[in-house]
C-alpha atoms as a PDB file:
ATOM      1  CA  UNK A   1      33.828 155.761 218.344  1.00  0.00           C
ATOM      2  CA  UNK A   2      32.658 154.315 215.443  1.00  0.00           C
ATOM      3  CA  UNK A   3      30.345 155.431 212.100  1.00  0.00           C
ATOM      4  CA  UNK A   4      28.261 158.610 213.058  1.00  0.00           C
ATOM      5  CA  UNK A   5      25.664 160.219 210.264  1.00  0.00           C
ATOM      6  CA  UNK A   6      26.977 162.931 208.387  1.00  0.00           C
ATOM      7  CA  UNK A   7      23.761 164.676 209.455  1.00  0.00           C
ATOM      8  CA  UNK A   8      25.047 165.175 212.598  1.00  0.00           C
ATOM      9  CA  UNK A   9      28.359 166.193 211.757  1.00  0.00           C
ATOM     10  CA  UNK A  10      26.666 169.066 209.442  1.00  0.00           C
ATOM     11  CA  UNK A  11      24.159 169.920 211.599  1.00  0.00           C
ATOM     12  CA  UNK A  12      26.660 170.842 214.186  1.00  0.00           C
ATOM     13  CA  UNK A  13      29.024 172.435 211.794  1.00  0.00           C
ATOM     14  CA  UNK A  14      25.632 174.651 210.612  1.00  0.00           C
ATOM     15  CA  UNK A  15      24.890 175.682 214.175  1.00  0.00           C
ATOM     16  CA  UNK A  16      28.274 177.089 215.068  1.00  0.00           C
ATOM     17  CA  UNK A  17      29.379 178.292 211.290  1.00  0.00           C
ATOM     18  CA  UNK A  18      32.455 175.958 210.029  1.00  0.00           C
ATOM     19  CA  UNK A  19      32.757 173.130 207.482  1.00  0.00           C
ATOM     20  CA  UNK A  20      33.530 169.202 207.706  1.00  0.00           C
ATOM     21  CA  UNK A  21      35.805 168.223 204.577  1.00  0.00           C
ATOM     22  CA  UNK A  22      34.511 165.221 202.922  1.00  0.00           C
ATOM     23  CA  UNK A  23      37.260 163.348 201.521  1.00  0.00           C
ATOM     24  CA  UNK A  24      36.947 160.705 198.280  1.00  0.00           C
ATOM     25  CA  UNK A  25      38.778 157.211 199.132  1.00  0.00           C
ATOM     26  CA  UNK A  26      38.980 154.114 197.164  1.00  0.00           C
ATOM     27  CA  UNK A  27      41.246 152.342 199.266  1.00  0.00           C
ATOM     28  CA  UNK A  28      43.189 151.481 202.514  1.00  0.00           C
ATOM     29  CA  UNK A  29      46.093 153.596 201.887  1.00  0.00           C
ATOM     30  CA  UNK A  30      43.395 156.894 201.510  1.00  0.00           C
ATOM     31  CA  UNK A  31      40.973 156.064 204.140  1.00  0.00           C
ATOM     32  CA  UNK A  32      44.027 155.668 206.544  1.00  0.00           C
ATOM     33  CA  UNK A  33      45.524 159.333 205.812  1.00  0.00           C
ATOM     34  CA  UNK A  34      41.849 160.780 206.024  1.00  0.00           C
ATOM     35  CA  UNK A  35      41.149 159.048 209.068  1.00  0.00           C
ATOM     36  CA  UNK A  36      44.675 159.721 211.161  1.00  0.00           C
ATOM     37  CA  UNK A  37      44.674 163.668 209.643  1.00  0.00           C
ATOM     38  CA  UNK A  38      41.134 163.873 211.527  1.00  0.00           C
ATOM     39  CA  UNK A  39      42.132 162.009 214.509  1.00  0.00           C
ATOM     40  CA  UNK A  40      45.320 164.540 214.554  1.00  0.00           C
ATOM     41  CA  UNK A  41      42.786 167.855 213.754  1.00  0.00           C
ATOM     42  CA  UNK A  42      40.722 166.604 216.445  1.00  0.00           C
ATOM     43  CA  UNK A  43      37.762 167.346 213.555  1.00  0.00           C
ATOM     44  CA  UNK A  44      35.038 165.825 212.056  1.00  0.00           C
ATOM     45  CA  UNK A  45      35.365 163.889 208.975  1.00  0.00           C
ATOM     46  CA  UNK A  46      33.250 162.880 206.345  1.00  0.00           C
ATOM     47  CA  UNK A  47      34.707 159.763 204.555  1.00  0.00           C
ATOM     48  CA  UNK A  48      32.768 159.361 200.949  1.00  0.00           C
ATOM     49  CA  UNK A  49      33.588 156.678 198.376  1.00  0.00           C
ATOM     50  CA  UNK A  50      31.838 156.951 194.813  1.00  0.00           C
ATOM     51  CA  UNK A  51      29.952 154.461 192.532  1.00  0.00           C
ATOM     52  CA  UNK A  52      33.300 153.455 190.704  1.00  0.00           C
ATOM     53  CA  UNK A  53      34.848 153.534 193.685  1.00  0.00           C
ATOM     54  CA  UNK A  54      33.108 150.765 195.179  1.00  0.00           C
ATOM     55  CA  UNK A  55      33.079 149.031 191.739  1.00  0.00           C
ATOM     56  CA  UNK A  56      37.304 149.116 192.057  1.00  0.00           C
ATOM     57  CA  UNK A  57      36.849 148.258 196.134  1.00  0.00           C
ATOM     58  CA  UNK A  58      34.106 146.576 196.669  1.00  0.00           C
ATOM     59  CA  UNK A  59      31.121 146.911 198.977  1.00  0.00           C
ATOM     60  CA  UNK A  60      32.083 144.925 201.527  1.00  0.00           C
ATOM     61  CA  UNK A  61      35.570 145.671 201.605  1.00  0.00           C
ATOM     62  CA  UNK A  62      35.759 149.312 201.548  1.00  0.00           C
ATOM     63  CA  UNK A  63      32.789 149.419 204.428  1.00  0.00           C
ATOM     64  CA  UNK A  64      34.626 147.089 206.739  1.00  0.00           C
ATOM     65  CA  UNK A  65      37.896 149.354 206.139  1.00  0.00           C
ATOM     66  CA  UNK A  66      36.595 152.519 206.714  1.00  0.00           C
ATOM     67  CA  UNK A  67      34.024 151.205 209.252  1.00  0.00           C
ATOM     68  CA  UNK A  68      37.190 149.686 211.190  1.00  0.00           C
ATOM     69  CA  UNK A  69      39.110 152.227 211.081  1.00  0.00           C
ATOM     70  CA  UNK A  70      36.171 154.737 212.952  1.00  0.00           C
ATOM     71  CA  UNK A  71      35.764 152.434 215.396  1.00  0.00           C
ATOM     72  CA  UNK A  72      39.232 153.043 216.342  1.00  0.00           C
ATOM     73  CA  UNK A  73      39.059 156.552 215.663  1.00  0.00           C
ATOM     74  CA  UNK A  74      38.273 159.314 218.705  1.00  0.00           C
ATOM     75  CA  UNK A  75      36.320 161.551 216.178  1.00  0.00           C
ATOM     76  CA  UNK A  76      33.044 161.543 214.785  1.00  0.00           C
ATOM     77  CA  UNK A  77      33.324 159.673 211.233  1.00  0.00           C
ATOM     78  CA  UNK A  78      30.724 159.376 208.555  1.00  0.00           C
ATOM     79  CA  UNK A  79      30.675 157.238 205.121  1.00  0.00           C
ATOM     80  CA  UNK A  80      29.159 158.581 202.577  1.00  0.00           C
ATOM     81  CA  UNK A  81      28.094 157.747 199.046  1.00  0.00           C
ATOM     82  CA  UNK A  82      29.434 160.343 196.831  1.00  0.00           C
ATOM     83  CA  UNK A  83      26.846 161.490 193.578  1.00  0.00           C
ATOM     84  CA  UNK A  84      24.712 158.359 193.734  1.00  0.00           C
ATOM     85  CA  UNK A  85      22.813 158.116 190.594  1.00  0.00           C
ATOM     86  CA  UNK A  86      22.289 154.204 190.603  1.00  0.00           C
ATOM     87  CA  UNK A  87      19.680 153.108 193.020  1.00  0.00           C
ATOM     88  CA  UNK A  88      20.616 149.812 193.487  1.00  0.00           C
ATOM     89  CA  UNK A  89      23.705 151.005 194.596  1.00  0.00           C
ATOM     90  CA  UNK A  90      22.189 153.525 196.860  1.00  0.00           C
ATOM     91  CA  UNK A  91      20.105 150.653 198.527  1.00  0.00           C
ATOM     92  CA  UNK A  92      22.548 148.395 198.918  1.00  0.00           C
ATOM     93  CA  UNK A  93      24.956 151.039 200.790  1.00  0.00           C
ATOM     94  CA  UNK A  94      22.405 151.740 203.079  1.00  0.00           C
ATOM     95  CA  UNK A  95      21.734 148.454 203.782  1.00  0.00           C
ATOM     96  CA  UNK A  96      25.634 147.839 203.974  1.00  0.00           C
ATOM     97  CA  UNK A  97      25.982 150.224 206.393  1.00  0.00           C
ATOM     98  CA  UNK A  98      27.085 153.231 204.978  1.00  0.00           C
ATOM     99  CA  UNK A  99      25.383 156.164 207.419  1.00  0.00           C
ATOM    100  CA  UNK A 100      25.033 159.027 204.193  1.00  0.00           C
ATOM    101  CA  UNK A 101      24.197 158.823 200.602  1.00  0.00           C
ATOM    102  CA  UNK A 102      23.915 161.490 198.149  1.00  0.00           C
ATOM    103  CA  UNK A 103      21.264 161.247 195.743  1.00  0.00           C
ATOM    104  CA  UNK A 104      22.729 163.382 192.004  1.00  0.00           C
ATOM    105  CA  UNK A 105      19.681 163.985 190.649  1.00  0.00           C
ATOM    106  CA  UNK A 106      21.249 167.276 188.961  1.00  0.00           C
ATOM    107  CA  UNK A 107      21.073 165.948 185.872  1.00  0.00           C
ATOM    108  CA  UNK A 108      17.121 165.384 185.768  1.00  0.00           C
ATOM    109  CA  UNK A 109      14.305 167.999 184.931  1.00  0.00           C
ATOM    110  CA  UNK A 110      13.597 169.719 188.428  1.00  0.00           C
ATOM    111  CA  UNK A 111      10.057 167.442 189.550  1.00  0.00           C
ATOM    112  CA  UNK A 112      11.785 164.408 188.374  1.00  0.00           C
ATOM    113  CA  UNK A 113      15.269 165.692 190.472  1.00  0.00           C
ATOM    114  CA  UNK A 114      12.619 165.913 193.150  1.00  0.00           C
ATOM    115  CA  UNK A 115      10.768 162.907 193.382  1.00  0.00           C
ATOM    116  CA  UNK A 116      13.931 160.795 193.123  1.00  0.00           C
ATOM    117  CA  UNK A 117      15.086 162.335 195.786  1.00  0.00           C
ATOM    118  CA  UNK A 118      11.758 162.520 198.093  1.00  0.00           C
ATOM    119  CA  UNK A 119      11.996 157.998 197.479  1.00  0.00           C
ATOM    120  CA  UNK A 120      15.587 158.454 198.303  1.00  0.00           C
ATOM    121  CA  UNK A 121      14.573 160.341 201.744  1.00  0.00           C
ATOM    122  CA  UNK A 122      11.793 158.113 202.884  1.00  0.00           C
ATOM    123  CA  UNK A 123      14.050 154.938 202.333  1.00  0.00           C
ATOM    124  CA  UNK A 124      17.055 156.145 203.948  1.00  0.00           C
ATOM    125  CA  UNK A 125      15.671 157.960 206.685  1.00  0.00           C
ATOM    126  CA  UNK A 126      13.076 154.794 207.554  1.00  0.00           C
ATOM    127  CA  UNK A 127      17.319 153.028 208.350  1.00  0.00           C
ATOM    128  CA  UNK A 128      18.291 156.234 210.301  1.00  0.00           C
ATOM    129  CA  UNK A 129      20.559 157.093 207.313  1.00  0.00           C
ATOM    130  CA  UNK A 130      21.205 161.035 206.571  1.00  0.00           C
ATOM    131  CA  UNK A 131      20.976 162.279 202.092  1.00  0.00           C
ATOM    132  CA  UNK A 132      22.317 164.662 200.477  1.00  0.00           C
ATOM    133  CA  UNK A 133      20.982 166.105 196.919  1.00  0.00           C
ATOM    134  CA  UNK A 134      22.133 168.372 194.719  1.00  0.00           C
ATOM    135  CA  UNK A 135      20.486 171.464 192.328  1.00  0.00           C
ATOM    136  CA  UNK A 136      22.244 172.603 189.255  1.00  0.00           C
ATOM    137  CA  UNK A 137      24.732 172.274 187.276  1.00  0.00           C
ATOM    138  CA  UNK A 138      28.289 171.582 188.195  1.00  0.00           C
ATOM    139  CA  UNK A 139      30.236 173.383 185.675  1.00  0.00           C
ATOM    140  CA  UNK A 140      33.405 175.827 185.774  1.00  0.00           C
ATOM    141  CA  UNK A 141      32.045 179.424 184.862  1.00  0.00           C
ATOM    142  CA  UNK A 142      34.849 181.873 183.529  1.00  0.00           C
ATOM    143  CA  UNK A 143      35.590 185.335 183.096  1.00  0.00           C
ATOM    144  CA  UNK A 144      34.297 185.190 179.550  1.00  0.00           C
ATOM    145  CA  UNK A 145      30.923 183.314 180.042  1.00  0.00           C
ATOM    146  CA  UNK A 146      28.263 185.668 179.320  1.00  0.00           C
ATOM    147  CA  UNK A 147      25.560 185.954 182.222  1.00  0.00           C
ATOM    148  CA  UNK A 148      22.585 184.097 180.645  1.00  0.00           C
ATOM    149  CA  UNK A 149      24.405 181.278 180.250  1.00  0.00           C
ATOM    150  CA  UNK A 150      26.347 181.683 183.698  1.00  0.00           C
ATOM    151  CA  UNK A 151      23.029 182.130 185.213  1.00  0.00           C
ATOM    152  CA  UNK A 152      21.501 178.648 183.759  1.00  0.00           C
ATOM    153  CA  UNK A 153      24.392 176.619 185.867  1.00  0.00           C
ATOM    154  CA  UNK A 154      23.547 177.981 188.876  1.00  0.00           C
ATOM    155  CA  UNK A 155      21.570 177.130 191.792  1.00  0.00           C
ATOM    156  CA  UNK A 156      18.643 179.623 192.090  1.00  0.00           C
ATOM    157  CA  UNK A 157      17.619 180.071 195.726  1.00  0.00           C
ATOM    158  CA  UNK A 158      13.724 179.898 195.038  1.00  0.00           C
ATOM    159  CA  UNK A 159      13.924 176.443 193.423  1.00  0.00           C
ATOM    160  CA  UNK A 160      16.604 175.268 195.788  1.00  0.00           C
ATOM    161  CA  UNK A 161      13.192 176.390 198.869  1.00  0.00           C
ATOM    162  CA  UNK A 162      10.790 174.431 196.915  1.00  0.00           C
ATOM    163  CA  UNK A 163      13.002 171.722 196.725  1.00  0.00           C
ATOM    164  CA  UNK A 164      14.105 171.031 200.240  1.00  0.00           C
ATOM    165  CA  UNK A 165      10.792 171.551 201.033  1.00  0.00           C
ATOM    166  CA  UNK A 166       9.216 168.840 198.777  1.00  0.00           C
ATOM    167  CA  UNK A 167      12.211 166.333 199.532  1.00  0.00           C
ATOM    168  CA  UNK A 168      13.053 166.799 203.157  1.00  0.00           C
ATOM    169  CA  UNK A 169      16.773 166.373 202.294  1.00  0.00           C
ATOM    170  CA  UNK A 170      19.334 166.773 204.659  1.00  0.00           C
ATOM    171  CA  UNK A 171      21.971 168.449 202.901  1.00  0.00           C
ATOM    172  CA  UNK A 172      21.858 170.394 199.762  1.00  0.00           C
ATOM    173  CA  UNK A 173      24.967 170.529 197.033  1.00  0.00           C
ATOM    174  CA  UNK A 174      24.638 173.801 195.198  1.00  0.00           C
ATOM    175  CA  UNK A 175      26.078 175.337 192.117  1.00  0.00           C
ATOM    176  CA  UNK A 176      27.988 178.466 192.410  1.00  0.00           C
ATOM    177  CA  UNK A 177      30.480 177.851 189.519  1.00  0.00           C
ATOM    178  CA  UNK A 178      33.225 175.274 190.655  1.00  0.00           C
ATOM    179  CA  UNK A 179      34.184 171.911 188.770  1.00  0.00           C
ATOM    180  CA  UNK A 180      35.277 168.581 189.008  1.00  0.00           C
ATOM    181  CA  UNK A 181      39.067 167.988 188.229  1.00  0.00           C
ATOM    182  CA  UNK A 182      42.515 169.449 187.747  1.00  0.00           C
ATOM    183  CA  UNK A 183      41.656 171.540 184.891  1.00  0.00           C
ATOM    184  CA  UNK A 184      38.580 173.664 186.674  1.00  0.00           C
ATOM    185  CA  UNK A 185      39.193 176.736 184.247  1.00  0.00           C
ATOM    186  CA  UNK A 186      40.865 178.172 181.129  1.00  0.00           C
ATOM    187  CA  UNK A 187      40.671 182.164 182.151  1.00  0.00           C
ATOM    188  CA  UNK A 188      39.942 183.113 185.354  1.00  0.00           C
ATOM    189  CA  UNK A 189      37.484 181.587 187.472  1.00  0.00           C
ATOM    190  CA  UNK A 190      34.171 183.735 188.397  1.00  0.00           C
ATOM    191  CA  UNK A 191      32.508 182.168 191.497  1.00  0.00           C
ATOM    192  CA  UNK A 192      28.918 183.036 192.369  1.00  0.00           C
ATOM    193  CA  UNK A 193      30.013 183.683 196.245  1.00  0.00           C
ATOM    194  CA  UNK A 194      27.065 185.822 197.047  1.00  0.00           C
ATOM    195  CA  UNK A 195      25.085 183.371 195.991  1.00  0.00           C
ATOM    196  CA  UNK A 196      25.250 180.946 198.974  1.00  0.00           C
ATOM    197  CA  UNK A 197      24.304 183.295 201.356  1.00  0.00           C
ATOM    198  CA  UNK A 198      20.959 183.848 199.563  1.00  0.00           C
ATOM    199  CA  UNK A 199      20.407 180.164 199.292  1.00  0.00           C
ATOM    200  CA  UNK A 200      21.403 179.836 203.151  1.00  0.00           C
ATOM    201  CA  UNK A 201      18.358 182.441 203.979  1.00  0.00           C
ATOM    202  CA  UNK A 202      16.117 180.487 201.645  1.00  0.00           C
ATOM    203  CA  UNK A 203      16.421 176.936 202.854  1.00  0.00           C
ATOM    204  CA  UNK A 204      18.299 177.286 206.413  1.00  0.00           C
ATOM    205  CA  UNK A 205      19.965 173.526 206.094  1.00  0.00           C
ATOM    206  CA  UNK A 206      23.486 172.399 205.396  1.00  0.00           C
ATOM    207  CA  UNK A 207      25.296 173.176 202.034  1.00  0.00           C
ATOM    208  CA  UNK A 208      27.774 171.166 200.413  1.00  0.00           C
ATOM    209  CA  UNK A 209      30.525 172.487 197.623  1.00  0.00           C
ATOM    210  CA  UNK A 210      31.341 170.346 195.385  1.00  0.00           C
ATOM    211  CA  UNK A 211      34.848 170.863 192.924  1.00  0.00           C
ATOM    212  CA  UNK A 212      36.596 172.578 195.091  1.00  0.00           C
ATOM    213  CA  UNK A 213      39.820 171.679 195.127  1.00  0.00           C
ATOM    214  CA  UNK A 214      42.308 174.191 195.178  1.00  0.00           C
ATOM    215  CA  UNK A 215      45.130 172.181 192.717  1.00  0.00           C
ATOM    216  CA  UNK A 216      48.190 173.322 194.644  1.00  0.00           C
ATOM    217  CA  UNK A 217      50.810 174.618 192.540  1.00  0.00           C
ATOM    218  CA  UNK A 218      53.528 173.038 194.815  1.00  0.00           C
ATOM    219  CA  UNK A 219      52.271 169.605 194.506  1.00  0.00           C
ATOM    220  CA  UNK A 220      51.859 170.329 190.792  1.00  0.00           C
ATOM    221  CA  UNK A 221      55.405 171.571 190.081  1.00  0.00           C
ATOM    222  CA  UNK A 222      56.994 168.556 192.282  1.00  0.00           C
ATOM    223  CA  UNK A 223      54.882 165.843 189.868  1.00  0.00           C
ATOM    224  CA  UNK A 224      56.257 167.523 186.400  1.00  0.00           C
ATOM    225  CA  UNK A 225      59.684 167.443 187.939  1.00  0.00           C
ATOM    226  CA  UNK A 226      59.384 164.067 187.622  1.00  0.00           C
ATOM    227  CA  UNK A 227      57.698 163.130 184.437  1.00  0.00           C
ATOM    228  CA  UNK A 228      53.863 164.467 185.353  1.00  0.00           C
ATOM    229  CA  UNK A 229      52.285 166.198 182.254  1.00  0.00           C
ATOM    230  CA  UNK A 230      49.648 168.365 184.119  1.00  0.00           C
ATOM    231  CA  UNK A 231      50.065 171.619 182.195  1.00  0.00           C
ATOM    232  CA  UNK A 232      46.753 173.865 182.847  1.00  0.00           C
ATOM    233  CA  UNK A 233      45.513 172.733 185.951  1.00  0.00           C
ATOM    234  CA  UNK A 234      44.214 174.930 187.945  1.00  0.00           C
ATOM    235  CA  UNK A 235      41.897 175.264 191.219  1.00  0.00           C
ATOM    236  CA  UNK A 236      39.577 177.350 193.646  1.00  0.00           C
ATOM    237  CA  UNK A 237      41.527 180.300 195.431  1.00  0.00           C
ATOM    238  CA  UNK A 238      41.571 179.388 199.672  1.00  0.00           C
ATOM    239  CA  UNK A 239      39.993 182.747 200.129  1.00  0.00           C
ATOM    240  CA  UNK A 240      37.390 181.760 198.038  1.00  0.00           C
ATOM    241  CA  UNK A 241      36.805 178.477 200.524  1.00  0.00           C
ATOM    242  CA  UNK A 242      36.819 180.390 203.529  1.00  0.00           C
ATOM    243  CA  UNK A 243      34.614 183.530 201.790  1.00  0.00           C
ATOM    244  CA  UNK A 244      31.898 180.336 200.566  1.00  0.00           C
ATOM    245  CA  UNK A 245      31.988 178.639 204.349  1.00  0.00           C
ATOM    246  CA  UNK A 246      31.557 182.095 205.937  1.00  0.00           C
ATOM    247  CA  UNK A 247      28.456 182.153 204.337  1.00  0.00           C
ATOM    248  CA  UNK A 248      27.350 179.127 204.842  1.00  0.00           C
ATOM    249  CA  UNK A 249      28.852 176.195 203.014  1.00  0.00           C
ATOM    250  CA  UNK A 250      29.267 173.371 205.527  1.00  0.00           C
ATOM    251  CA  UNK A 251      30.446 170.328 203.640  1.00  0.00           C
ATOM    252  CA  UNK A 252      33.386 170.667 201.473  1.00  0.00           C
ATOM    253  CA  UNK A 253      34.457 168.108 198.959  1.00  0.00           C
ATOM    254  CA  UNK A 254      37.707 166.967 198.105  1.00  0.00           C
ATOM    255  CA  UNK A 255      39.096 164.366 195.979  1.00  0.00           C
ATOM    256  CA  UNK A 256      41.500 165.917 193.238  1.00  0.00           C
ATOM    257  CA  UNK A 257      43.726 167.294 195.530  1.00  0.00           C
ATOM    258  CA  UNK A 258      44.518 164.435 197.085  1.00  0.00           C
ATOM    259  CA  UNK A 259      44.986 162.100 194.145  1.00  0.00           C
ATOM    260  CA  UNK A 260      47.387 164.661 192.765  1.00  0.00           C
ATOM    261  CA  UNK A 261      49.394 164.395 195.929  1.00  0.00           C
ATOM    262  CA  UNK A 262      49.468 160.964 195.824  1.00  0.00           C
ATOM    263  CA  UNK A 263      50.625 160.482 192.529  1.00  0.00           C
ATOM    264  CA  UNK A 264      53.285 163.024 192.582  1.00  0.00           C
ATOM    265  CA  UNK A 265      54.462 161.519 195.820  1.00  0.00           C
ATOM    266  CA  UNK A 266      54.810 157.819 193.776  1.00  0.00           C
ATOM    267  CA  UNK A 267      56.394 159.669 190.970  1.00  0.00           C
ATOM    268  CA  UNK A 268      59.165 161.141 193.213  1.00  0.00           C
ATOM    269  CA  UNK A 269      59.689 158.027 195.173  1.00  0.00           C
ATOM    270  CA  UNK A 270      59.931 156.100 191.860  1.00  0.00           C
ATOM    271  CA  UNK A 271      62.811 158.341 190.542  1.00  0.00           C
ATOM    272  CA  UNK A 272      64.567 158.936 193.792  1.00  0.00           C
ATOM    273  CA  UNK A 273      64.665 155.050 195.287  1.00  0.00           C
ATOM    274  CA  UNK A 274      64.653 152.955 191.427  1.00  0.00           C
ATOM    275  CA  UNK A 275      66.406 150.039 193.835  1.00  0.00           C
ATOM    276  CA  UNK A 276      63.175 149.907 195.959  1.00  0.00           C
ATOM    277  CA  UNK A 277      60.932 146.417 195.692  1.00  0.00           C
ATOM    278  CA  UNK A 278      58.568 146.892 198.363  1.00  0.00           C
ATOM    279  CA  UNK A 279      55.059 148.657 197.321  1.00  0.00           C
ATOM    280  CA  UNK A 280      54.916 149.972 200.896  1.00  0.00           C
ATOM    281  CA  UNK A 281      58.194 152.375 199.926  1.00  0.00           C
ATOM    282  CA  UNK A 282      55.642 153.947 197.322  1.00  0.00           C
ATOM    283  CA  UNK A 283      52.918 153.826 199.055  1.00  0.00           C
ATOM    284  CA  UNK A 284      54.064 155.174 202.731  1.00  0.00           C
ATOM    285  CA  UNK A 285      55.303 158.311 201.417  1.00  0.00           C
ATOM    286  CA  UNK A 286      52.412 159.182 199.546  1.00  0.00           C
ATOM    287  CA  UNK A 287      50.196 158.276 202.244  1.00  0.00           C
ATOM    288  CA  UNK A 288      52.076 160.992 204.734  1.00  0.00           C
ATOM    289  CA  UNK A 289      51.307 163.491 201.699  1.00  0.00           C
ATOM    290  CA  UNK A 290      47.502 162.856 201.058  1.00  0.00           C
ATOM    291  CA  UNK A 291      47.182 163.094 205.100  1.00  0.00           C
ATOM    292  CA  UNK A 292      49.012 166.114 205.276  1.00  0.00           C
ATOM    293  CA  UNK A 293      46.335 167.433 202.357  1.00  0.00           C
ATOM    294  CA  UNK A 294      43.778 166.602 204.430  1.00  0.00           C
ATOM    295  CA  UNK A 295      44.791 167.962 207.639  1.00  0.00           C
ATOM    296  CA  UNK A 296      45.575 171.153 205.610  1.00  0.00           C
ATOM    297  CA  UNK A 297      41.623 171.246 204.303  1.00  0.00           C
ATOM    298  CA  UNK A 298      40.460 170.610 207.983  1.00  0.00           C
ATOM    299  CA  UNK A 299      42.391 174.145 209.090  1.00  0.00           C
ATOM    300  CA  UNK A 300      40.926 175.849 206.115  1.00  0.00           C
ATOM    301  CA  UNK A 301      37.211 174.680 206.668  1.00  0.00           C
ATOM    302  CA  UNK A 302      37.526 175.735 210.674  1.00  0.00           C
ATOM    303  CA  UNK A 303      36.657 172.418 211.599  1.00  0.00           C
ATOM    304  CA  UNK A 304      39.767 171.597 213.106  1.00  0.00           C
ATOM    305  CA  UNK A 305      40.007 171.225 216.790  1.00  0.00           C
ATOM    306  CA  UNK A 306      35.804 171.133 216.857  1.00  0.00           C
ATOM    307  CA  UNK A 307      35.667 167.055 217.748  1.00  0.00           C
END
């Protein structure tokens, strides 16, 4: 089929109320699970590669993988550039042929948030190429955060109008209290759940969730059996997934997940086969594992079976 934009993979997900996962991939062995779990699903995918990741990769290389394997793939695919804060880097994936890049402007004063993202818009749309922003902070709120400072991380649904007005973006990342990583949260987390839906009413466009892996405690337990030191991680409840894409969350990130797998599934082969040579007995196993993640994810967001 080849690359599609993720804007309309999200558009379509917004119309008829499910989410596309968007899966983090710095190499052959991850873009390949991704790719066949989709293909499997019959869903949508979103394929997204970070700055470092195409520092470790390399331009070139991880395009022509993931663009390769699309074109062989009978389900929309998109490749995306995940928190883009460099904008040479954002250029040169457009022109590279990525067909999404996120703009992180999160960190800036709102105007300046918005006018990086407004030159963002008019260079990547001009190529045909979809953006996604983000407003807020992306921080793990807990049980004992007190609400003025719980409030200060979050998205507010007046500024998030303003800004998808002044920018034009396609999709908006919001805060509503996950976190990158294993270790999301100490005490229990407190997600601001309601809070999509009023930011759905205010801007109408696709939403994206960032840190929100859920940090199974399966694939957790099976690592530490065999050496892993990942005391304290913990992750975002399914229900909580579903609850957030019922209400409008269309674009679900996922990266942690999926690296845990991985490793734990090296770690087991490692202590199970110690007369194996061959990389590919590491790296098949753990490949069948990040897939089976992934396929997993597409059932949760409801996008399964919507290619």
């Amino acid at each position: 089929m080849g690359l599609v934009t993720s804007k309309s993979i999200l558009d379509a997900a917004n119309e008829r109320r499910y989410a596309v996962g968007a899966f983090n991939v710095n190499n052959l062995e991850f873009a390949k699970a991704v790719i066949g779990a989709a293909v499997e699903e019959r869903s949508p995918i979103i394929v997204q590669v970070s700055e470092s990741a195409i520092a470790y990769a390399g331009m070139k290389q991880i395009t022509g993988i993931v663009a390769s394997l699309a074109g062989n793939a009978d389900v929309p695919v998109a490749l995306h550039l995940d928190h883009g804060r460099d904008w040479a880097t954002i250029v040169q994936c457009i022109a590279n042929g990525f067909t999404s890049v996120m703009i992180d402007g999160s960190h800036l004063p709102f105007d300046e948030n918005v006018a990086i993202t407004r030159k963002v818009v008019e260079v990547a749309h001009a190529a045909g190429v979809s953006v996604e922003a983000e407003l807020g902070k992306l921080a793990g709120i807990e049980d004992y955060v007190v609400v003025d400072e719980r409030e200060a991380l979050l998205t507010d649904p007046d500024e998030a109008l303003a800004f998808v007005e002044r920018t034009e973006v396609d999709a908006l990342a919001v805060a509503i209290g996950t976190s990158h990583g294993p270790r999301k949260f100490k005490g229990e987390p407190v997600l601001a759940i309601d809070l999509v839906s009023k930011i759905k009413e205010k801007v109408g466009i696709p939403l994206v969730l960032h840190g929100a892996s859920g940090v199974p405690a399966e694939i957790i337990e099976l690592a530490e059996r065999f050496g892993a030191e990942w005391g304290g991680s913990k992750g975002i409840p399914d229900r909580s997934i579903v609850d957030a894409v019922s209400r409008g969350i269309n674009k679900v990130n996922i990266d942690t997940d999926m690296r845990l797998a991985f490793i734990a599934s090296v770690r087991e082969t490692l202590s199970t086969r110690p007369e194996t040579t061959d990389p590919r007995d590491l790296l098949k196993p753990a490949m069948v594992r990040v897939k089976s993640v992934a396929a997993g994810k597409m059932r949760l967001f409801g996008s399964a079976g919507r290619a």
